[in-house]
N, C-alpha and C. Protein backbone atom coordinates (compact mmCIF):
# COMPACT_ATOMS: atom_id res chain seq x y z
N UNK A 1 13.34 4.13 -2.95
CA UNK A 1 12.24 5.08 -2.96
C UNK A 1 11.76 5.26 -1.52
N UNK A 2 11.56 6.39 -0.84
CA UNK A 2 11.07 6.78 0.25
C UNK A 2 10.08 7.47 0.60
N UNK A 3 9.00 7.66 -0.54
CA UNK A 3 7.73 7.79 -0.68
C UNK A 3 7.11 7.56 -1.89
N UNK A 4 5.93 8.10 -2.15
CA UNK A 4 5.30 8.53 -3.29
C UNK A 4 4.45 9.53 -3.45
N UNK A 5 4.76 10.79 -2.88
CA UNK A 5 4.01 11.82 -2.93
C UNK A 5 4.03 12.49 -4.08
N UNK A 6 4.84 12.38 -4.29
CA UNK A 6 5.04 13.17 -5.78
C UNK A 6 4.46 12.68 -7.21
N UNK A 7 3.44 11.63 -6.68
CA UNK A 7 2.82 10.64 -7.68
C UNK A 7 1.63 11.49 -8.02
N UNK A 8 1.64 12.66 -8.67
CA UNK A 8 -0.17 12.67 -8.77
C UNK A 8 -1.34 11.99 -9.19
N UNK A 9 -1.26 11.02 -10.34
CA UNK A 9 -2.46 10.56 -9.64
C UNK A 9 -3.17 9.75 -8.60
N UNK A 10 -1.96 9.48 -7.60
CA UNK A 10 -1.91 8.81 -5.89
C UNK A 10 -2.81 9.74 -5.15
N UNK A 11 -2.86 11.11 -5.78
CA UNK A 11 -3.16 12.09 -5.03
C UNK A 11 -4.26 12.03 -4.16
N UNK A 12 -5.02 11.41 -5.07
CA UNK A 12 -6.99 11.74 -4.42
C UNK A 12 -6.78 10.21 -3.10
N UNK A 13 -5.64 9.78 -3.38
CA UNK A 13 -5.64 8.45 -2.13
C UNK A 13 -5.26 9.23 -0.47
N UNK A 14 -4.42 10.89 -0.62
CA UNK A 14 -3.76 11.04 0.33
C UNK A 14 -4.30 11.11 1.53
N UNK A 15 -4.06 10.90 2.70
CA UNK A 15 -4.01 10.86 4.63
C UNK A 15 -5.76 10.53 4.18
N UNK A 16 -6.05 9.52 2.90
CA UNK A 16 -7.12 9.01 3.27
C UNK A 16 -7.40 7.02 3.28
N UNK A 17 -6.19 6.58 2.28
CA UNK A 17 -6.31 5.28 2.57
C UNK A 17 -4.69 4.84 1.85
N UNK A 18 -3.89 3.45 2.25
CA UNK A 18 -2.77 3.17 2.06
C UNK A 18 -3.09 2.55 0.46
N UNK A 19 -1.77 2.53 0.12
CA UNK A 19 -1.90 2.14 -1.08
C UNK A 19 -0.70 0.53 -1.50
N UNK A 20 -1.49 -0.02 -2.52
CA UNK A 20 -0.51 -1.09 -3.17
C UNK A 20 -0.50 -0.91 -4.44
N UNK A 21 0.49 0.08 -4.74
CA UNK A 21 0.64 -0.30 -6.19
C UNK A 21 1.32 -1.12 -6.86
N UNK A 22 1.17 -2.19 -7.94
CA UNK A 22 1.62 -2.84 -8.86
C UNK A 22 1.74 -2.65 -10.78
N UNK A 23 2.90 -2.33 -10.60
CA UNK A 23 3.37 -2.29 -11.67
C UNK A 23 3.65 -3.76 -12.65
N UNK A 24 2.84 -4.57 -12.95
CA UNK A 24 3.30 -5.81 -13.25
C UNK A 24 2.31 -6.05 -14.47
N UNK A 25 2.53 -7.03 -15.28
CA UNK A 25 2.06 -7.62 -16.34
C UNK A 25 0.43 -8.56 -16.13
N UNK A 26 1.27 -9.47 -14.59
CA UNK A 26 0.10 -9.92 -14.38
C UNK A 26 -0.52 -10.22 -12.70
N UNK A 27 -0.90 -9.15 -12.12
CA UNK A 27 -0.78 -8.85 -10.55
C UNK A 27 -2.04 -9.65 -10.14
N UNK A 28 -2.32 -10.87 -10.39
CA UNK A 28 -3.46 -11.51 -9.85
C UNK A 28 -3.43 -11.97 -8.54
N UNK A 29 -2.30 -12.32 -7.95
CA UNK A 29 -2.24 -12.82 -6.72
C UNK A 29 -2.26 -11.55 -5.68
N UNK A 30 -2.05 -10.06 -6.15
CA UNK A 30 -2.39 -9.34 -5.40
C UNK A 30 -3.92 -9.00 -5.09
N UNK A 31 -4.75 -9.07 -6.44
CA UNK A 31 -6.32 -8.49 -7.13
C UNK A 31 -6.57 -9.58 -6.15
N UNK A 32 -6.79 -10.87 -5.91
CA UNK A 32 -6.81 -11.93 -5.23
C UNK A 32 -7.41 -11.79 -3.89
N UNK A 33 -6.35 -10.64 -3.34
CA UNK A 33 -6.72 -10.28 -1.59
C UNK A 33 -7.16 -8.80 -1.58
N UNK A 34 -7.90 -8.06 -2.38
CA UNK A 34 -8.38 -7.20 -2.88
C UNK A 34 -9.50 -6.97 -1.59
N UNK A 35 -10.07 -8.04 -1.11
CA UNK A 35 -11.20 -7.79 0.12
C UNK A 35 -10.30 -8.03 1.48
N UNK A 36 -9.05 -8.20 1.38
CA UNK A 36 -8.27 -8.11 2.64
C UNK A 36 -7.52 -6.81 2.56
N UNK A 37 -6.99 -6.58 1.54
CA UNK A 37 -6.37 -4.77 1.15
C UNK A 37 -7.57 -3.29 1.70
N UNK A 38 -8.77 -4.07 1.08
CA UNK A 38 -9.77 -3.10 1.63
C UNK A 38 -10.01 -3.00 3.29
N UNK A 39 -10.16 -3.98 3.47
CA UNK A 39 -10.24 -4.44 5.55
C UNK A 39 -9.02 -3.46 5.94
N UNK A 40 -7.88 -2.85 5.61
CA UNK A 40 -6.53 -2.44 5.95
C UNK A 40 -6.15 -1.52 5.41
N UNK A 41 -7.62 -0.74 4.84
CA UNK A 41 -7.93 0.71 4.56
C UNK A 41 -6.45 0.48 3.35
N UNK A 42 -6.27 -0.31 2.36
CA UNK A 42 -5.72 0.04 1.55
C UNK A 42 -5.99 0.21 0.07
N UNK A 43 -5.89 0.71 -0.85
CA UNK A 43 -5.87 0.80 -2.39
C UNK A 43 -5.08 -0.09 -3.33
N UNK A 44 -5.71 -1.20 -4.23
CA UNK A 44 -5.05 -1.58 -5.08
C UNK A 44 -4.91 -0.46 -6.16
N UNK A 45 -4.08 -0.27 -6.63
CA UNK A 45 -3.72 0.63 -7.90
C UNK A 45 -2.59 -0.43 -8.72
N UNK A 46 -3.05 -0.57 -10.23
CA UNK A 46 -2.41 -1.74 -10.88
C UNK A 46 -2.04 -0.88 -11.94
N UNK A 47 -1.00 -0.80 -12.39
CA UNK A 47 -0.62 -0.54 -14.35
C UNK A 47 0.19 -2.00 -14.77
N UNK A 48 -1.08 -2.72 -15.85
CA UNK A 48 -0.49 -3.48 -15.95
C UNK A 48 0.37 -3.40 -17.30
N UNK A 49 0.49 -2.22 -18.13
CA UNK A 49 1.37 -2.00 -19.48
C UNK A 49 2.18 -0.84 -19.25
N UNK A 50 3.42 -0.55 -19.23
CA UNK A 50 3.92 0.20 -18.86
C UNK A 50 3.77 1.38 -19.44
N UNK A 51 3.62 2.31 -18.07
CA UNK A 51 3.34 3.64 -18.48
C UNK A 51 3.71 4.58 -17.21
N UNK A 52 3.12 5.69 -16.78
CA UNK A 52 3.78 6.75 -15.97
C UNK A 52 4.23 6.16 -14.60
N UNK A 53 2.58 5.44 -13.73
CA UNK A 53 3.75 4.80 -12.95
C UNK A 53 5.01 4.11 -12.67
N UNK A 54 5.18 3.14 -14.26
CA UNK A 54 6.13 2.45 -13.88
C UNK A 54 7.46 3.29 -14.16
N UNK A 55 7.47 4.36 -14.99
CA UNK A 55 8.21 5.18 -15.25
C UNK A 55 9.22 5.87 -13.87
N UNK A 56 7.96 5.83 -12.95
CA UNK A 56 8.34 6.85 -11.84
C UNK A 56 8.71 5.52 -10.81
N UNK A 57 8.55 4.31 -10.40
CA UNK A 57 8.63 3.11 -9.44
C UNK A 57 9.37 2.02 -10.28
N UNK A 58 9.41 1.84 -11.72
CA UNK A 58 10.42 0.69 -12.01
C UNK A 58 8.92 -0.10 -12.79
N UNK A 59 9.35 -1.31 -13.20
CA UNK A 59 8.63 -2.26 -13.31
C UNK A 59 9.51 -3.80 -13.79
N UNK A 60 9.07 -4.77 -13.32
CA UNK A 60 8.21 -5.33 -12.85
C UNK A 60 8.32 -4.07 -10.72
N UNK A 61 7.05 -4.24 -9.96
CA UNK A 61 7.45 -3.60 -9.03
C UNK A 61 6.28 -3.60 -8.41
N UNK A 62 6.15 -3.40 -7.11
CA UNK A 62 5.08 -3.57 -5.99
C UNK A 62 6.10 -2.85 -4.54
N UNK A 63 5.24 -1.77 -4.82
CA UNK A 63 5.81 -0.43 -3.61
C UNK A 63 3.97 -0.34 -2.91
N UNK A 64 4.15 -1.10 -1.49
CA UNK A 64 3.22 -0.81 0.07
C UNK A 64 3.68 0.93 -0.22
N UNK A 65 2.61 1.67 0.51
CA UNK A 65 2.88 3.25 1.12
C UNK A 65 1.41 3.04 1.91
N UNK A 66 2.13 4.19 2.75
CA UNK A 66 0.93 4.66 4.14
C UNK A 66 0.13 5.19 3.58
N UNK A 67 -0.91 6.04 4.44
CA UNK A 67 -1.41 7.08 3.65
C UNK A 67 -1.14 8.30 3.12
N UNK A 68 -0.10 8.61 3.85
CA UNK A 68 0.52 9.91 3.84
C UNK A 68 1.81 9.64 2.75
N UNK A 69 2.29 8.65 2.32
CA UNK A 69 2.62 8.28 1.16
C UNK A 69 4.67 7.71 1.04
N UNK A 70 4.55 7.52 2.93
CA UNK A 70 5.73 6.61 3.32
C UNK A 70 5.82 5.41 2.54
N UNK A 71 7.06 4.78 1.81
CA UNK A 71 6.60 3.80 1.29
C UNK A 71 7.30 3.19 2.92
N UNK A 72 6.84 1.83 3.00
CA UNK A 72 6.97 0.69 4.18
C UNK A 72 7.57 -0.30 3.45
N UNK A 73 7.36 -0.77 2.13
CA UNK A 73 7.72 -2.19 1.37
C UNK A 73 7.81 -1.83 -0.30
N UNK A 74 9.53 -2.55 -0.16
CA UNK A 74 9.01 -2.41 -2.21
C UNK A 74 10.03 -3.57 -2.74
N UNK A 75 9.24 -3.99 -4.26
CA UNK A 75 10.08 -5.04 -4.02
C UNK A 75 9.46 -5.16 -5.75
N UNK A 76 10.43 -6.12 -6.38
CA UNK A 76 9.63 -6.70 -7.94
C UNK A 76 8.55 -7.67 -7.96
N UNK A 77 8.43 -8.20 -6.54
CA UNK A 77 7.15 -8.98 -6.47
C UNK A 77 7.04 -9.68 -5.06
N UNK A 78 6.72 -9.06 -4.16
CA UNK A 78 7.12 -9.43 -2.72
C UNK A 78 5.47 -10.11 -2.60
N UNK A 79 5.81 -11.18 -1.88
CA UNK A 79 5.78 -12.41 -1.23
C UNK A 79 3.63 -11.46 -0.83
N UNK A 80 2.55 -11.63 -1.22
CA UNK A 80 1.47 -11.41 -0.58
C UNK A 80 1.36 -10.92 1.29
N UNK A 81 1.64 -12.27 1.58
CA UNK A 81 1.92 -12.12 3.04
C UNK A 81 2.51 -10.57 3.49
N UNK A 82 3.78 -10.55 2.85
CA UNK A 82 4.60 -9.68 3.08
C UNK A 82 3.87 -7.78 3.08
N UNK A 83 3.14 -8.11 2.30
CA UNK A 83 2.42 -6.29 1.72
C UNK A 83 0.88 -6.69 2.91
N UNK A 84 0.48 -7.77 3.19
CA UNK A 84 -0.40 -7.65 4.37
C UNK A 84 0.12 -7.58 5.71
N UNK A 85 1.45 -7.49 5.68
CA UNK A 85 2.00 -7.30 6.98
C UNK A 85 2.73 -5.91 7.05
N UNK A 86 2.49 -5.56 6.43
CA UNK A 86 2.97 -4.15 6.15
C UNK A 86 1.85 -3.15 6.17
N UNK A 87 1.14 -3.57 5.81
CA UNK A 87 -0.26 -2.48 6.04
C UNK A 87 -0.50 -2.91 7.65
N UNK A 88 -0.60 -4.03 7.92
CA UNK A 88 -0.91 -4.02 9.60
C UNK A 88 -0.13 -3.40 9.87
N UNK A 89 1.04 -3.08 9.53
CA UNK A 89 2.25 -2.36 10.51
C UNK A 89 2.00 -0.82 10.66
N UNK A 90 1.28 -0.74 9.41
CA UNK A 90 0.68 1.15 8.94
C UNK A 90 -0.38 0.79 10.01
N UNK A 91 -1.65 0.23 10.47
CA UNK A 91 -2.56 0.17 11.22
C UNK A 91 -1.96 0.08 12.54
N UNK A 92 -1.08 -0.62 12.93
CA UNK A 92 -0.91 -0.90 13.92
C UNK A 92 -0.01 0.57 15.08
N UNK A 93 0.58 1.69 13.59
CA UNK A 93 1.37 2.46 14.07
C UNK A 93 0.68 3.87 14.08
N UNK A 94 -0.46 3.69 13.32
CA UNK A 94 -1.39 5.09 13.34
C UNK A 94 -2.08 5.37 14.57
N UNK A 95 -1.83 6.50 15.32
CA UNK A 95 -2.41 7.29 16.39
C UNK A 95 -3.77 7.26 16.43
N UNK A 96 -3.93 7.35 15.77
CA UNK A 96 -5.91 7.45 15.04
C UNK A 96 -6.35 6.36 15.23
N UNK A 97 -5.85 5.19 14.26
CA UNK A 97 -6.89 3.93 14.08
C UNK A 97 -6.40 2.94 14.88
N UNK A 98 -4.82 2.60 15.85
CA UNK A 98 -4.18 1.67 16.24
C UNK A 98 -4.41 1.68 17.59
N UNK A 99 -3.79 0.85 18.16
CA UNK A 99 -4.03 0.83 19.75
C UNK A 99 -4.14 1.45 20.69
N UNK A 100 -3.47 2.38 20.44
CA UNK A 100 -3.57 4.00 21.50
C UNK A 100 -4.67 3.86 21.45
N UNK A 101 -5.59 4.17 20.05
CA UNK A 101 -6.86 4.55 20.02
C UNK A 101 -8.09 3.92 20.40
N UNK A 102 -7.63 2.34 20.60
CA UNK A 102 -8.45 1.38 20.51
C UNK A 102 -8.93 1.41 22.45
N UNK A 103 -7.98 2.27 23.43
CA UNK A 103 -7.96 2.29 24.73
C UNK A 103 -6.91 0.60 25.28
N UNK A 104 -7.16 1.05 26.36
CA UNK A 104 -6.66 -0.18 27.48
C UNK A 104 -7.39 -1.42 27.28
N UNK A 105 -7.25 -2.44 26.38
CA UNK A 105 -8.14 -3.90 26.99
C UNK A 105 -8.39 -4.10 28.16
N UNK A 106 -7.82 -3.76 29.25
CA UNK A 106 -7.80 -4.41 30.35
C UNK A 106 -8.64 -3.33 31.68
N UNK A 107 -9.15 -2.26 30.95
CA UNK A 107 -9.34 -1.78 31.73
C UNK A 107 -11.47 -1.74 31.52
């Protein structure tokens, strides 16, 4: 999968915050870092009984996307760490919110 734009109800998330969706039965260890997802301008979005999302992403399944709706990470249950390092990577690569923007430390 190489995005999720075509997800409508992702829609109202677009070029406004990243998303984690989980398709899983029981996604607690994601709900878990729910106040670190938010810090990294991202969206938990969970279906935990299968239905349209998982239809359209698989399930069991946990697909990272930007805001603009690149996915960065997907996987049947990737590692926590792994989907918080992936949103830094969306922060770290955005023109807007990342270092460009942040200026020169040193100056």
């Amino acid at each position: 999968m190489r995005d999720v734009r075509g997800i409508e109800s992702l829609w109202p998330l677009r070029q406004r915050r990243h998303v984690v969706l989980a398709c899983l039965d029981d996604p607690a260890e994601y709900e878990a870092v729910r106040h670190e997802l938010d810090e990294l301008r991202a969206e938990l979005v969970v279906e935990r009984e299968p239905g349209p999302l998982s239809a359209v992403v698989g399930r069991p399944a946990v697909v990272v996307a930007d805001r603009f709706g690149t996915v960065g990470l997907e996987g049947e249950r990737p590692p926590v760490a792994d989907v918080l390092t992936a949103l830094e990577a969306f922060e770290l690569s955005c023109p807007e919110c990342g270092p460009i923007a942040w200026g020169d430390p040193g100056a």
